[in-house]
Protein backbone atom coordinates (compact mmCIF):
# COMPACT_ATOMS: atom_id res chain seq x y z
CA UNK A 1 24.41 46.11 11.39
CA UNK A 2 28.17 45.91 10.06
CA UNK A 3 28.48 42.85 7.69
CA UNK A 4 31.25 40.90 8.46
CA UNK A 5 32.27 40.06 4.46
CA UNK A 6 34.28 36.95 5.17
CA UNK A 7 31.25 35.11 6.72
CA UNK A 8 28.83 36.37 4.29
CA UNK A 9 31.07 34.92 1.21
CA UNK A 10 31.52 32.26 2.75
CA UNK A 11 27.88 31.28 3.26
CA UNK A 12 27.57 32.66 -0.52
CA UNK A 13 30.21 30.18 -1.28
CA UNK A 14 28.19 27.17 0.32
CA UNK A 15 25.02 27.98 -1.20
CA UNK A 16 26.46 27.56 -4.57
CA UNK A 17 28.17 24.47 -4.07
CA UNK A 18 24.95 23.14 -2.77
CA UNK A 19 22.89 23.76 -6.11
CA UNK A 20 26.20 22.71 -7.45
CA UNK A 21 27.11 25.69 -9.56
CA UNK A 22 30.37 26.96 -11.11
CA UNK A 23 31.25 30.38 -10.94
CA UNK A 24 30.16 31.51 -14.04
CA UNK A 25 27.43 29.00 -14.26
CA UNK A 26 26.02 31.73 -11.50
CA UNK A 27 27.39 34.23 -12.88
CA UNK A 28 25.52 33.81 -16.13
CA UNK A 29 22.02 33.37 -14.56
CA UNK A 30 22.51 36.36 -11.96
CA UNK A 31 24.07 38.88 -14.07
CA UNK A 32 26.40 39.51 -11.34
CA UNK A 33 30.16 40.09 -12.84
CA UNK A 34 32.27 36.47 -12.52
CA UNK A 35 35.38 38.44 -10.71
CA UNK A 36 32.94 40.39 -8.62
CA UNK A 37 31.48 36.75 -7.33
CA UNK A 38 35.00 35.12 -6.52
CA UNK A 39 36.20 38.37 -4.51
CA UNK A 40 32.52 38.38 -2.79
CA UNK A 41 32.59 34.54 -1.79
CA UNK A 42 36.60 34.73 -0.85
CA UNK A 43 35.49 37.73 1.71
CA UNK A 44 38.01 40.44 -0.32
CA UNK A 45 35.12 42.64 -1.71
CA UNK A 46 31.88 43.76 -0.32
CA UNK A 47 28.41 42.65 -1.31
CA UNK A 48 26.00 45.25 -2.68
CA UNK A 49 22.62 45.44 -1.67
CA UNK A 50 21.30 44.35 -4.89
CA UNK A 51 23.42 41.84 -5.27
CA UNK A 52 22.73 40.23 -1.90
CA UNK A 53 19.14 40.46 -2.56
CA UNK A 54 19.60 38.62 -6.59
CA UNK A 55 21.22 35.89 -4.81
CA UNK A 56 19.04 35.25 -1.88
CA UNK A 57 16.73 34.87 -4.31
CA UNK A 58 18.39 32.82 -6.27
CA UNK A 59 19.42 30.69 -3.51
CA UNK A 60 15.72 30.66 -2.32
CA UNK A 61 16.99 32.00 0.74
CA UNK A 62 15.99 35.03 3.49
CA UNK A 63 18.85 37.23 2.90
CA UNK A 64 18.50 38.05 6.55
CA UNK A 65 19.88 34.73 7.48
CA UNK A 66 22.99 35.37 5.28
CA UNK A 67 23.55 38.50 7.28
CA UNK A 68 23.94 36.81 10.71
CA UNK A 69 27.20 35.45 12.39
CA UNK A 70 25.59 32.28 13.93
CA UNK A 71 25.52 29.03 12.62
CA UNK A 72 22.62 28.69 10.40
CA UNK A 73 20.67 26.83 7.61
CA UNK A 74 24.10 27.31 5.15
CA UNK A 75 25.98 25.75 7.95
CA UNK A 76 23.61 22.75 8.64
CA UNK A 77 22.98 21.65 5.58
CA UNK A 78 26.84 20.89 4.95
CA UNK A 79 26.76 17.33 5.76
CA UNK A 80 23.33 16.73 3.69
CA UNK A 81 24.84 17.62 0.02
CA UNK A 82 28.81 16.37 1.70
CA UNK A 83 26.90 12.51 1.76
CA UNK A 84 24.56 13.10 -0.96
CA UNK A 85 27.44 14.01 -2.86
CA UNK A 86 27.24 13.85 -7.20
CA UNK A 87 23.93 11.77 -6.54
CA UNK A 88 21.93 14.22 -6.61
CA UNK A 89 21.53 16.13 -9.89
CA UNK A 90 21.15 20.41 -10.04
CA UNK A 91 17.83 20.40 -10.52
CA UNK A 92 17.15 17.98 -7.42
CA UNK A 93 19.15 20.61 -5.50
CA UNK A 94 17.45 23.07 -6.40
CA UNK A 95 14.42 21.86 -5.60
CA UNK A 96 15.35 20.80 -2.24
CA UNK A 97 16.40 24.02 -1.77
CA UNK A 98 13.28 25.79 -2.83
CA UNK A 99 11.38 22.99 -0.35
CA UNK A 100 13.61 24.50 2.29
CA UNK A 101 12.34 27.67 1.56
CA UNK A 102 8.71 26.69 1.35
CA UNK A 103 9.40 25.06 4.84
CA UNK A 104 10.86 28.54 6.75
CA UNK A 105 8.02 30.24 4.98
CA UNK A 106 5.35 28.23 6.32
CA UNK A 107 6.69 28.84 9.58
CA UNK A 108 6.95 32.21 10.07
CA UNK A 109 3.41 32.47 8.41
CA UNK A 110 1.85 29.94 10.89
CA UNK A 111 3.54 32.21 13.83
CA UNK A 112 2.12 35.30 12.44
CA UNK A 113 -1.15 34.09 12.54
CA UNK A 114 -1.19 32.61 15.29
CA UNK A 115 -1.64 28.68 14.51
CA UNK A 116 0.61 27.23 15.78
CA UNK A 117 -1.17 24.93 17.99
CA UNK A 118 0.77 21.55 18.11
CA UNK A 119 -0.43 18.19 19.28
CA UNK A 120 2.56 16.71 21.76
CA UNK A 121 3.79 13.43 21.42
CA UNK A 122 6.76 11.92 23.14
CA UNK A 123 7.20 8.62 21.45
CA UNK A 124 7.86 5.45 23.94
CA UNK A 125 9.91 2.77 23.01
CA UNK A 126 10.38 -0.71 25.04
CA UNK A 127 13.46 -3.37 24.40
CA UNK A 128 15.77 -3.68 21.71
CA UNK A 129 14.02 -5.17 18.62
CA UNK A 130 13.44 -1.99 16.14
CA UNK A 131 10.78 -3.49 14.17
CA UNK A 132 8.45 -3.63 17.38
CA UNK A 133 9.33 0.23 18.06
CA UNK A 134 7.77 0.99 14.66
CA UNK A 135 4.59 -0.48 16.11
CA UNK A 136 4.65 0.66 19.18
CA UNK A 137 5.37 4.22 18.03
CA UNK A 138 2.54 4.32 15.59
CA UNK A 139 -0.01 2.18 18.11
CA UNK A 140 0.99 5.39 20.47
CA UNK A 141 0.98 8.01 17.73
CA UNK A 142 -3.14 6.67 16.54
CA UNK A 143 -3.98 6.77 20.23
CA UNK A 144 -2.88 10.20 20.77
CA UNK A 145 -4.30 11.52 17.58
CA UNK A 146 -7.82 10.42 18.58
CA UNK A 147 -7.67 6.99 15.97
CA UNK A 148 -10.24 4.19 17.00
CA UNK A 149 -7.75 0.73 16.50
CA UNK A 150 -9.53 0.02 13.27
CA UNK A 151 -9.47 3.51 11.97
CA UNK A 152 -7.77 4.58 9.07
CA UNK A 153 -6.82 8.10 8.67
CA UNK A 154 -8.16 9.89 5.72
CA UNK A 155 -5.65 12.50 5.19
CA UNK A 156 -2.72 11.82 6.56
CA UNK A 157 -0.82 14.73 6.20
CA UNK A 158 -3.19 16.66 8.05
CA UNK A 159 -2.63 14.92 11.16
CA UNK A 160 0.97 15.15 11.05
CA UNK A 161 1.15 18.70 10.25
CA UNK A 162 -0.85 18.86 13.85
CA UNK A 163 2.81 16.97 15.67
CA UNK A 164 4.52 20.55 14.32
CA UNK A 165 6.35 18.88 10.87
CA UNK A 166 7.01 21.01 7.23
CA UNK A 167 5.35 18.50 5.08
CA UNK A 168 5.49 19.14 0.91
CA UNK A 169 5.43 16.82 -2.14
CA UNK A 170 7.48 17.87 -4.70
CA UNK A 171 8.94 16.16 -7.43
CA UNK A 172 12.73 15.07 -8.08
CA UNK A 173 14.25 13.39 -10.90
CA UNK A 174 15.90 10.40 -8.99
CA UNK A 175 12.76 8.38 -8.62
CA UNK A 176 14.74 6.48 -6.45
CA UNK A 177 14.34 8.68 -3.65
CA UNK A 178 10.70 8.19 -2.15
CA UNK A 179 11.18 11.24 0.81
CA UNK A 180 13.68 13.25 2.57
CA UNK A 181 14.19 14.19 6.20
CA UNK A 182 15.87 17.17 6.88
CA UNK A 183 15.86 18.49 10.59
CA UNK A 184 16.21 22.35 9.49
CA UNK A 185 18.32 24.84 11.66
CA UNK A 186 15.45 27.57 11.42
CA UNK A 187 12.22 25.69 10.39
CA UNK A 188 12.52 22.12 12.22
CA UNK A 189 11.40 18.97 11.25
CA UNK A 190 10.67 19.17 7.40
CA UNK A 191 9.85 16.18 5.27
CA UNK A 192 9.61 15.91 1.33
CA UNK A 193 7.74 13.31 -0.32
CA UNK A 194 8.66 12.50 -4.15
CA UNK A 195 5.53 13.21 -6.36
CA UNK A 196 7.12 11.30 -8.71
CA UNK A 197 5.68 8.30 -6.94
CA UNK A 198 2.06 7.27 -7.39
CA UNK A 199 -0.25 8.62 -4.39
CA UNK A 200 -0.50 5.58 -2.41
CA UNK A 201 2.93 5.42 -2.47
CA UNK A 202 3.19 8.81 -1.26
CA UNK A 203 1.55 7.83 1.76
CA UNK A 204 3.21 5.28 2.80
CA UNK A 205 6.21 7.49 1.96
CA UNK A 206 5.20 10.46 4.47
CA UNK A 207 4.60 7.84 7.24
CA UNK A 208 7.90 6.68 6.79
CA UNK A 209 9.53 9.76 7.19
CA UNK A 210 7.43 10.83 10.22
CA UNK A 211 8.73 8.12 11.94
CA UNK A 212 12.50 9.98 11.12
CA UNK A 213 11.07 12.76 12.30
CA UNK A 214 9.85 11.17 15.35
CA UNK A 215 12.94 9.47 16.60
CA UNK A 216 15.48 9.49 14.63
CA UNK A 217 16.00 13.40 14.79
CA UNK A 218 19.26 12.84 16.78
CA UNK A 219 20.10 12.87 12.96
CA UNK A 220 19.90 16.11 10.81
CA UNK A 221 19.00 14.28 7.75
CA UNK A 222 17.65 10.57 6.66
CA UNK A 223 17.52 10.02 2.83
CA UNK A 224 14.98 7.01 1.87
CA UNK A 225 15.42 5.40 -1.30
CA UNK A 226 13.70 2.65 -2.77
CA UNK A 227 16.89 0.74 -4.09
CA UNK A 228 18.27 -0.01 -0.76
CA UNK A 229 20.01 -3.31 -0.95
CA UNK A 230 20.10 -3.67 1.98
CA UNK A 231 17.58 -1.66 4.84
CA UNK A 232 19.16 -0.27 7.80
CA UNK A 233 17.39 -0.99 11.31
CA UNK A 234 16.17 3.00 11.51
CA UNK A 235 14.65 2.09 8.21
CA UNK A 236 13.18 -1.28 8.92
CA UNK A 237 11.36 0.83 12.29
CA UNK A 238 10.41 3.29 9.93
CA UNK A 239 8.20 0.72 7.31
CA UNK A 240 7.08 -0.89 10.37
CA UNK A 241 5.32 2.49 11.92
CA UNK A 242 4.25 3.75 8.41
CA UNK A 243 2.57 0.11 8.01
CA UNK A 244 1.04 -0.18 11.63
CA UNK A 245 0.04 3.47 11.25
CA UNK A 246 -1.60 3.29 7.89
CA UNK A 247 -3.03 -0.96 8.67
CA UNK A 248 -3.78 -1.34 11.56
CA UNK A 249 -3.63 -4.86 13.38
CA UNK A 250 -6.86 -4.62 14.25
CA UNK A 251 -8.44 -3.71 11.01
CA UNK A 252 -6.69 -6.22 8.87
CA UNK A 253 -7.85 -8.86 11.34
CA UNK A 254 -11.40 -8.16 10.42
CA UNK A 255 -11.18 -9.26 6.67
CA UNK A 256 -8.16 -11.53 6.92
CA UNK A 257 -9.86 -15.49 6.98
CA UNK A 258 -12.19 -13.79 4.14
CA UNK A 259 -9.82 -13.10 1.73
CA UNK A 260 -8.79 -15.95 -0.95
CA UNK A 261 -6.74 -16.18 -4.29
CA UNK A 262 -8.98 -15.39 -6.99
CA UNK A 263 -11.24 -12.56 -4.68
CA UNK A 264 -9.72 -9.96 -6.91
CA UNK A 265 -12.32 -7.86 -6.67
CA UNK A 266 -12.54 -7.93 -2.81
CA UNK A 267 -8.57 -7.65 -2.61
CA UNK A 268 -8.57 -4.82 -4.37
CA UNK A 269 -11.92 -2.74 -3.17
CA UNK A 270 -9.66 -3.19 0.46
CA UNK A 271 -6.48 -2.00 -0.96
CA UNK A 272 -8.55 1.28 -2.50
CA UNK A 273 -10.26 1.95 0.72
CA UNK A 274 -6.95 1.72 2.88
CA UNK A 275 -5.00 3.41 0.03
CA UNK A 276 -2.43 0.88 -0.09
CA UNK A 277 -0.93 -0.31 -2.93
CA UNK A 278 -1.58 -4.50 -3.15
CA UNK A 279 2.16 -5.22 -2.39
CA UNK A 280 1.94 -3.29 0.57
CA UNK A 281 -1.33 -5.00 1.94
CA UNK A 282 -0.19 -8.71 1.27
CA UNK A 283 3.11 -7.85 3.55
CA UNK A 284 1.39 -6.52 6.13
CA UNK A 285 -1.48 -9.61 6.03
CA UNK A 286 1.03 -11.96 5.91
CA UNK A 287 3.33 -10.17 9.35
CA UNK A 288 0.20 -9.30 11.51
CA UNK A 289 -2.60 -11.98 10.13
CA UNK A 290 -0.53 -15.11 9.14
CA UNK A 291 -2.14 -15.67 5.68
CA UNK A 292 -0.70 -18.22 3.42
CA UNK A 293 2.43 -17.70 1.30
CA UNK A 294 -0.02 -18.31 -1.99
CA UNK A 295 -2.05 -15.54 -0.50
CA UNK A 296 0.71 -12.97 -0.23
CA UNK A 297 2.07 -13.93 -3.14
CA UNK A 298 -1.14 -13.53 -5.10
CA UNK A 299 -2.64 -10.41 -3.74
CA UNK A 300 1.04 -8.76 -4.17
CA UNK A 301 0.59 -9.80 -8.04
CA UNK A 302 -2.45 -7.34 -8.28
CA UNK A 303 -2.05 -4.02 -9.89
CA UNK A 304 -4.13 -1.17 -8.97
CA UNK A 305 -4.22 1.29 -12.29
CA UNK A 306 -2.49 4.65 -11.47
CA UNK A 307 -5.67 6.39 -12.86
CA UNK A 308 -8.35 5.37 -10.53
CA UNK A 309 -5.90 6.48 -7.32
CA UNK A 310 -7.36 9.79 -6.64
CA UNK A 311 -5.39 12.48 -5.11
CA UNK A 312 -7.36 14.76 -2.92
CA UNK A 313 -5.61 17.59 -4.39
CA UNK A 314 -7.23 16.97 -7.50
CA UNK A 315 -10.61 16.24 -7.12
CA UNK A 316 -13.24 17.56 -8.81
CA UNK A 317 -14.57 18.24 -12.14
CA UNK A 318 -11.68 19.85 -14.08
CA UNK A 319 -11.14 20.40 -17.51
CA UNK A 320 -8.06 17.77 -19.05
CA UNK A 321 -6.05 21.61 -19.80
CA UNK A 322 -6.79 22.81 -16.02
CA UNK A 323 -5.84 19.59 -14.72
CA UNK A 324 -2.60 19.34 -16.14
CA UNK A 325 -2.09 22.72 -15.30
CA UNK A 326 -2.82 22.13 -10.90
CA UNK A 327 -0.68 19.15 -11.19
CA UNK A 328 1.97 20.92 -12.19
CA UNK A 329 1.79 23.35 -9.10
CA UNK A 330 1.67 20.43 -7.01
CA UNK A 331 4.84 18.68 -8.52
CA UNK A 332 6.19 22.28 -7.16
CA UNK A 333 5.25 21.63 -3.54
CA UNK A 334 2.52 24.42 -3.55
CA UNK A 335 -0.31 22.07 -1.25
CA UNK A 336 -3.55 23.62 -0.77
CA UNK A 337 -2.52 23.99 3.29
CA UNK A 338 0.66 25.88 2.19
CA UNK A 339 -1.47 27.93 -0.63
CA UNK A 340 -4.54 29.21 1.73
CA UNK A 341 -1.79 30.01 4.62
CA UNK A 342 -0.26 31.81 2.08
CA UNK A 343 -3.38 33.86 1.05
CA UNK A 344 -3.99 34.10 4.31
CA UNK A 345 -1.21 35.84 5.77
CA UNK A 346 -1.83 38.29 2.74
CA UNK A 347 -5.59 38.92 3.40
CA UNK A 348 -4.51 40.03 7.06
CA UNK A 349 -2.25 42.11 5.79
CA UNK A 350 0.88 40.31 7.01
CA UNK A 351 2.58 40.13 3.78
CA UNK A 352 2.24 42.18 0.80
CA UNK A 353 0.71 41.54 -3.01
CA UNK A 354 4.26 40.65 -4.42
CA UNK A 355 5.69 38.88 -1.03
CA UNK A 356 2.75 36.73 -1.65
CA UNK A 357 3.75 36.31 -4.95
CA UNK A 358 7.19 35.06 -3.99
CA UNK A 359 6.36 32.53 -1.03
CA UNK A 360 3.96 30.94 -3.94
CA UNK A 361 6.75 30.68 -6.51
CA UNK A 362 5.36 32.65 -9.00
CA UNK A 363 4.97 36.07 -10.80
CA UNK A 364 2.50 38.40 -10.56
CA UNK A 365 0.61 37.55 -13.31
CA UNK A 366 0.53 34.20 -12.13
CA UNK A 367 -0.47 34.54 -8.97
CA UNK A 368 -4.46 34.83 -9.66
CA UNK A 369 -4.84 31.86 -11.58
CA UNK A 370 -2.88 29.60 -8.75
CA UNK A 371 -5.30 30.87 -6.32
CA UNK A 372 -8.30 29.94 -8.46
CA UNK A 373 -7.09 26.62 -8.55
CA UNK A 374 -7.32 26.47 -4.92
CA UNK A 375 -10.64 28.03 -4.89
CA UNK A 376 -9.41 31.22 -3.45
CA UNK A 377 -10.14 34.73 -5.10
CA UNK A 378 -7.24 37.47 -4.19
CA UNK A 379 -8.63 40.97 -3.21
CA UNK A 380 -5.80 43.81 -4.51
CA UNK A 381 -5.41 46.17 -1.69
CA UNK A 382 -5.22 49.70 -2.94
């Protein structure tokens, strides 16, 4: 296939203004000459094989992709880093750009295996008045999912990794962003949730952003920050289906009148079974159950301590060492769905020792002791 060089450098171009890189700033981490780069990018000299492969995988992208004439992921994410602009720092871009890659990966893997069975829902909305969309997207959402009204859904991202969506927690410096929506040119809807936030948080966080994905994907991006000053209507529909979908009406009706100032023990036993943080349970009381201003005002006083909020990706009985060690593969975006598919895909021979290696982020070396942590063993194929 001829390469046509001035589209090729100029998608090489993009890519490093992305991750926000100088010249030699590349140059220096690639090994690739500084002259050689700026004739490559400006489409005056040719790009090696070698070289195209060191910066697709630098770039965290297939260097397929960069090969083709089309508009593709390059091209569409554009206006994302154009409005982000200097508020995002390199390492955030880079990391969006390696949960980009985790996000094509896991789709080609789930076609190549064959599970890609996805739950369809069209979402319904009735009059004008966006905070009643949020409900009645997430009343139709629980309904279609198989939810009983008073239901709470144990693990959330689960069930919307059945409606089709990339979902993976990674961590970014700017704490103020709680997720990312990013409607990807090759993998589709793909959602990041900031594991800098504490896990009930980060629930709340990947409801919010479903409801992006849901119906605001006339957009190719939404970025949700917790600083807002002031909340847009898309985002004001978005807390109201990530509340309805994770508090139920119905539920919260059935311990409203019992709840009083001074029940802290109650308040909080309800906030750790619906894995809600208390702020988030005394605005949702007060909207769907009318309880006093006192009330909300009290139970949205009550801390929950970070420690006792356990994430199901890190249960069990680990040492403090191997612990550490898992949450730090985590804070990469490595879930255990993404991990197994992973070791999957290699156990069925669709992708090799050291491909598996590189979809999972990590050497060779390694690779073994992520898979442990996951309770998988890794057979080497002679």
């Amino acid at each position: 296939m001829p390469v046509n060089r001035e589209a090729l450098g100029k998608k090489l171009g993009h890519l490093r203004q992305h991750l926000g890189l100088s010249i030699d700033e590349l140059s220096r981490v690639t090994s690739i000459d500084e002259q050689r780069l700026y004739l490559i990018e400006a489409g005056e000299l040719e790009c090696s094989g070698d070289e195209l492969l060191i910066l697709a995988d630098h770039y965290k992208v297939n260097f397929v992709s960069l090969l083709r004439k089309e508009i593709d992921l390059v091209d569409g994410m554009d206006a994302f880093y154009r409005s982000s602009g200097s508020g995002l720092s390199k390492d955030d871009r880079a990391s969006i750009q390696e949960f980009l890659f985790l996000c094509e990966n896991e789709k080609f893997l789930l076609e190549d295996i064959g599970r890609n069975n996805i739950v369809e829902f069209s979402p319904k909305i009735h009059g004008d008045m966006y905070k009643i969309h949020g409900v009645q997207i997430a009343q139709q959402l629980r309904e279609v999912l198989g939810f009983k009204e008073n239901q709470v859904p144990a693990d959330i991202y689960y069930e919307f990794r059945r409606l089709g969506f990339h979902i993976f927690r990674r961590k970014l410096d700017d704490s103020n962003i709680s997720g990312i929506f990013i409607k990807h040119v090759t993998a589709g809807k793909c959602i990041l949730v900031n594991f800098y936030e504490d896990i009930y948080r980060q629930r709340f966080t990947v409801a919010h952003e479903v409801c992006h994905a849901l119906i605001d994907n006339k957009y190719s991006y939404n970025i949700s920050k917790d600083n807002d000053s002031k909340k847009s209507l898309i985002e004001i529909r978005a807390n109201n289906f990530a509340s309805e979908f994770l508090l139920p009406s119905a539920l919260l009706k059935e311990f409203a009148s019992s709840l009083a100032v001074g029940n802290d023990e109650q308040i909080i036993g309800i906030a750790n079974r619906l894995q809600v943080n208390p702020i988030s349970l005394a605005i949702a009381l007060s909207e769907k159950c009318g309880i006093s201003a006192e009330l909300k005002e009290y139970i949205g006083s009550l801390k929950i301590n970070r420690t006792v909020k356990n994430d199901p990706e890190l249960s069990g009985a680990y040492s403090a060492r191997y612990l550490s060690a898992k949450e730090n593969v985590l804070q990469r975006g490595l879930s255990s769905f993404y991990v197994n598919l992973c070791i999957d895909a290699y156990e069925q021979g669709i992708i090799s020792l050291n491909r598996l290696s590189y979809v999972l982020l990590c050497s060779r070396d390694e690779l073994f002791e992520i898979a442990e942590m996951f309770g998988r063993n890794i057979n080497v194929k002679l």
